[in-house]
Protein backbone atom coordinates (compact mmCIF):
# COMPACT_ATOMS: atom_id res chain seq x y z
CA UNK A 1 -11.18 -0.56 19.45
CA UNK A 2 -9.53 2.76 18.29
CA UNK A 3 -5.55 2.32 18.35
CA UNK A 4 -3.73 5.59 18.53
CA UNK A 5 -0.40 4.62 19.02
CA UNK A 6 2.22 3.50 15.80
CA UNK A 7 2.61 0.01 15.13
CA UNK A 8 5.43 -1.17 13.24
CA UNK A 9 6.16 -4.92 12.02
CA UNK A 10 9.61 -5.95 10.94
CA UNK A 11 10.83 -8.91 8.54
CA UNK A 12 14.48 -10.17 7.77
CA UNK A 13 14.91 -13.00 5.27
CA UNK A 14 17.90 -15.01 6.47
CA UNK A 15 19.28 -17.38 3.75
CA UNK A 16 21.82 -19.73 5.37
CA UNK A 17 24.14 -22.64 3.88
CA UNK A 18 24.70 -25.26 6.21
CA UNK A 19 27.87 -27.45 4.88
CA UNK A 20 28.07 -30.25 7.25
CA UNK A 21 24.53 -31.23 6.42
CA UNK A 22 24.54 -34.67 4.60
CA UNK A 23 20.48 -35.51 5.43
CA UNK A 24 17.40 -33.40 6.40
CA UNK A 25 17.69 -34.84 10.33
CA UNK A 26 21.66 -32.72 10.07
CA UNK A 27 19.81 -29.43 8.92
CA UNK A 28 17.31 -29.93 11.73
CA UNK A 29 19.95 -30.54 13.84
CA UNK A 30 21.61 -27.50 12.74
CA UNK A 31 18.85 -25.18 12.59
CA UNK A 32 16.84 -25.95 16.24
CA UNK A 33 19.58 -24.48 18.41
CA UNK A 34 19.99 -21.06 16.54
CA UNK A 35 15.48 -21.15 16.45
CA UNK A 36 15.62 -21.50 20.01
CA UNK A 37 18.33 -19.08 20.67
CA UNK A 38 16.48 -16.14 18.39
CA UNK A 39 13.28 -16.75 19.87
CA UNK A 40 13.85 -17.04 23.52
CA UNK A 41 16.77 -13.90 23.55
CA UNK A 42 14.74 -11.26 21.45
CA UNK A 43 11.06 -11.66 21.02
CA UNK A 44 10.91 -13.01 17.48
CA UNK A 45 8.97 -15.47 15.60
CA UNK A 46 10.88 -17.39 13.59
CA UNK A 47 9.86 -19.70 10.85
CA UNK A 48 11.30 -21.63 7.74
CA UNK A 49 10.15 -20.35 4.79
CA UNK A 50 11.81 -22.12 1.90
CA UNK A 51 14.63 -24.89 0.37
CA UNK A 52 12.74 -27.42 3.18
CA UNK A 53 13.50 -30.20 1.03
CA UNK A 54 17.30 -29.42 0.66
CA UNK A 55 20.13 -30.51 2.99
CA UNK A 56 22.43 -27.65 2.97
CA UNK A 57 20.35 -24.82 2.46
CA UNK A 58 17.71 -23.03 4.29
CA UNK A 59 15.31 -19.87 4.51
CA UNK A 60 14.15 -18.47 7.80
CA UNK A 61 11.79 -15.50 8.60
CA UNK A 62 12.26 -14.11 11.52
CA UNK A 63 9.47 -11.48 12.38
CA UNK A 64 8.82 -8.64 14.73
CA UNK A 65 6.65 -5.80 16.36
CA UNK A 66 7.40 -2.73 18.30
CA UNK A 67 5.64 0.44 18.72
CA UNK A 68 8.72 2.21 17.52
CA UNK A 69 10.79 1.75 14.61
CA UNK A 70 13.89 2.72 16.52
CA UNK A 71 13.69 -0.62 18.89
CA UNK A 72 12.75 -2.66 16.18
CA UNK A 73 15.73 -1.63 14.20
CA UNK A 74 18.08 -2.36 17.65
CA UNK A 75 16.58 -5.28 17.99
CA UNK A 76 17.09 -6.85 14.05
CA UNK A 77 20.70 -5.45 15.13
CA UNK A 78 20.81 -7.89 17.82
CA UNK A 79 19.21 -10.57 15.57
CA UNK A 80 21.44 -10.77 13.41
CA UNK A 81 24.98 -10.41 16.01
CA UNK A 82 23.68 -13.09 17.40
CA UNK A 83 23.51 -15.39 14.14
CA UNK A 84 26.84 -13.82 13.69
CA UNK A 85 27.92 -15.45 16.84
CA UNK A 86 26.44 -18.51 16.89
CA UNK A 87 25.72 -19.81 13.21
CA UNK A 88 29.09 -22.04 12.15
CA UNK A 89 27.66 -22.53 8.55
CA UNK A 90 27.53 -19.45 5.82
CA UNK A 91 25.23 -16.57 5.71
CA UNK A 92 24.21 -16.12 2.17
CA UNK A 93 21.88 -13.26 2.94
CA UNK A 94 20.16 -11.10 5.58
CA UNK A 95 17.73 -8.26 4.53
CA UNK A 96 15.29 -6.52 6.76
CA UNK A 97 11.94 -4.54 5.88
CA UNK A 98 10.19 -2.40 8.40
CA UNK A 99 6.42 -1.55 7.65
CA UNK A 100 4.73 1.24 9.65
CA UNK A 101 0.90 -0.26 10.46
């Protein structure tokens, strides 16, 4: 199969604090709806990466690929507005990392 068109994957890293969280089943509870929301409004996987056994904290991946850099970088835009919007707990960090495959 010979590929000549650019390929890029993006990455954030979303740390989030989640205050109201007094048992795993709260962060859960806190968590699904912003998932859901990423997922089905911009084409991203999304996946929990770390602090799984904590209550109030939690690391999310959220993942994507375009064949330009210039839509991916929009869309990470939109990403994270839209945790802006929606997320009622702290964001403790969001970095994103574009790789040209």
């Amino acid at each position: 199969m010979n590929v000549s068109q650019n390929l890029f994957v993006g990455v954030a890293r979303l740390e989030l604090h989640i205050p109201e969280a007094r048992s795993l089943k709260d962060r859960r509870r806190a968590l699904r709806p912003l998932i859901e929301r990423l997922r089905n409004r911009h084409r991203v996987l999304v996946i929990e990466t770390g602090h799984t056994d904590l209550h109030q904290r939690a690391a999310l991946a959220i993942c994507g690929v375009s064949t330009t850099a210039a839509d991916l970088e929009q869309r990470f835009d939109r990403v994270h507005r839209t945790v802006d919007e929606i997320w009622a707990g702290v964001i403790l960090s969001w970095d994103v990392e574009l790789v040209q495959v």
